[in-house]
Every structure is written in C-alpha cells, then in structure tokens.
Protein backbone atom coordinates (compact mmCIF):
# COMPACT_ATOMS: atom_id res chain seq x y z
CA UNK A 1 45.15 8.72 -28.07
CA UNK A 2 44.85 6.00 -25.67
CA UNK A 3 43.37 8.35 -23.23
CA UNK A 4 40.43 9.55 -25.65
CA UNK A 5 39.94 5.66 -26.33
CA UNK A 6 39.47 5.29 -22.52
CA UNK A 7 37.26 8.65 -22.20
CA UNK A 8 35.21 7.38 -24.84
CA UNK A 9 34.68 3.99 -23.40
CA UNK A 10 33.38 5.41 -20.32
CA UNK A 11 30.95 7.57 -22.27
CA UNK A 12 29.85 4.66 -23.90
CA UNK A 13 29.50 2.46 -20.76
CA UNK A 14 27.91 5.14 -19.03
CA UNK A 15 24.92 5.49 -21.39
CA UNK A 16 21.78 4.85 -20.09
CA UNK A 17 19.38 2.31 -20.89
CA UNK A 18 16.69 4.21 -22.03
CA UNK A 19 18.48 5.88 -24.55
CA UNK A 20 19.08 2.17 -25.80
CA UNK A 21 15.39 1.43 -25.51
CA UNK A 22 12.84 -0.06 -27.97
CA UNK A 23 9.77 1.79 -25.94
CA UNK A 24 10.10 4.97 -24.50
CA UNK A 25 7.40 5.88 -22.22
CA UNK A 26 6.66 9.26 -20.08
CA UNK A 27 4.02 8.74 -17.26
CA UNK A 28 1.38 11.95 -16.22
CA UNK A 29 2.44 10.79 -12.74
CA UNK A 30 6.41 9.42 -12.13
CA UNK A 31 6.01 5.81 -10.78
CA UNK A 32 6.44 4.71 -7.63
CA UNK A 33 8.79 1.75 -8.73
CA UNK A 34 12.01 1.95 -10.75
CA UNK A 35 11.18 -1.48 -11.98
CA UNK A 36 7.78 -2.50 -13.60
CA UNK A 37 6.57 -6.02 -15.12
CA UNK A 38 4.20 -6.37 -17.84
CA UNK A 39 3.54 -9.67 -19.06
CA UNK A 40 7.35 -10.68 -20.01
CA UNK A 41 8.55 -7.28 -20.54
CA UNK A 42 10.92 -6.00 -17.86
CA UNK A 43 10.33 -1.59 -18.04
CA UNK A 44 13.04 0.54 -16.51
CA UNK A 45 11.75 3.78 -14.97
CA UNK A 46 13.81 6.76 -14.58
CA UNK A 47 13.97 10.61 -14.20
CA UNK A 48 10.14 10.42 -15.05
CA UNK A 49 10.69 8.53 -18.37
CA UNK A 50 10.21 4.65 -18.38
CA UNK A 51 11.79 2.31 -21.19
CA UNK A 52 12.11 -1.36 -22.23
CA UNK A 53 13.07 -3.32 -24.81
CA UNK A 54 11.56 -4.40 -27.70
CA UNK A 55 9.01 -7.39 -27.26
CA UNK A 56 6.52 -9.81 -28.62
CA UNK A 57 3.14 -8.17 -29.01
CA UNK A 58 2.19 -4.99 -30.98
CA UNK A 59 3.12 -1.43 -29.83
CA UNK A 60 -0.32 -0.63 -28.98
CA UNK A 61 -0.37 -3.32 -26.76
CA UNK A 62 2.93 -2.90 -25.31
CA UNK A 63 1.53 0.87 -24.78
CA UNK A 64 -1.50 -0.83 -22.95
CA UNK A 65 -0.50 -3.30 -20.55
CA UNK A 66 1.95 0.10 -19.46
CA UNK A 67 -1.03 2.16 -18.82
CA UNK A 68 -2.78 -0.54 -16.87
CA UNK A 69 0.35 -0.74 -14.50
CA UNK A 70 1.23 3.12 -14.13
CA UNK A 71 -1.91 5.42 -15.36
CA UNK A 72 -2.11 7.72 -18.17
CA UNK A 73 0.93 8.66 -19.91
CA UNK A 74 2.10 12.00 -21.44
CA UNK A 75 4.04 10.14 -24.30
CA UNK A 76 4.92 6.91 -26.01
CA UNK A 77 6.98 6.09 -28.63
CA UNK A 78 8.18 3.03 -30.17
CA UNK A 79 11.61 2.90 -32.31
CA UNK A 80 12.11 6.12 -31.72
CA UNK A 81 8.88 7.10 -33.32
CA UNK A 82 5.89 8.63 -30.96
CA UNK A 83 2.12 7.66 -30.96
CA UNK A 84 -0.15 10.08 -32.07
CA UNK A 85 -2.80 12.28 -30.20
CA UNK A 86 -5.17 9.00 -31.52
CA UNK A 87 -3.19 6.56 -30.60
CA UNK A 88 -1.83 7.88 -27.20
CA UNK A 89 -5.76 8.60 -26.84
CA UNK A 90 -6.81 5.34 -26.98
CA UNK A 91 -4.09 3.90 -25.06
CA UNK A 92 -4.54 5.83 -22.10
CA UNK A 93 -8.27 5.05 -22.25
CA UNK A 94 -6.99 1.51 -20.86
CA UNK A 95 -5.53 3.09 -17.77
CA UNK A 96 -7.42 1.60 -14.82
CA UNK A 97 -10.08 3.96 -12.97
C-alpha cells in the first residue's frame, strides 16, 4: 500500500502545468521562448501548447495580448472550454503583421 501511495505521489508531482492551467493556448508556429510575459500574466510554453493561469482581464483579452506576443494561434481555450471559429477569428486578427 505504501508503495502505491508513493507511485501515486510521483504521478501527481509529475503533472504538468498545463494540464493545471486556466488558458490553454496552441500557437500556428511553436514559440521561440518557453517563457512569455503578457502584461502580469506569466505563459508557460511547451510541446507546442502554451498555458497560464487564470488572470485579471477577460478571456478575449487574455487571448489577445497572446497573439500580439506569438502570432496566430490554432486554438484557445479558457477553463477548459475552447473559443469558437468567431472568437479564435477575431483574436488572431490582433496578431501583429
């Protein structure tokens, strides 16, 4: 028992961060940075999938100030659930030129 306790633990430990994530983002291109700033929000970058957690301003913004830092993205979802084709739309249309 007090091996599955330990095994379980590590699983536990082990989990990344993104699973744990508020935002969930996945950029056309994969960044060039693990780590990326936007306003106060700290994003983790990954395996092609960036994350952070939950912050101040609206999702739509949160999904903005991403674009303007890594370019279009593919996918974005907040608590779990993902933007729209409308939504994602009109974030990426903030993505700079």
């Amino acid at each position: 028992m007090l091996r599955t306790l330990a095994a379980a633990a590590m699983a536990l430990a082990a989990t990344p961060a993104i699973a744990q994530s508020y935002y969930a983002a996945v950029p056309a291109t994969a960044p060039a940075k693990a780590s990326i700033v936007t306003r106060t929000t700290v994003w983790k970058c990954e395996g092609g999938t960036c994350a952070a957690p939950r912050a101040g301003s609206r999702d739509a913004i949160m999904c903005e100030l991403l674009v303007r830092e890594v370019g279009p993205l593919q996918r974005f979802a907040a608590a779990g659930a993902d933007f729209d084709t409308a939504a994602l739309d009109k974030c990426n249309a903030r993505a700079k030129d």
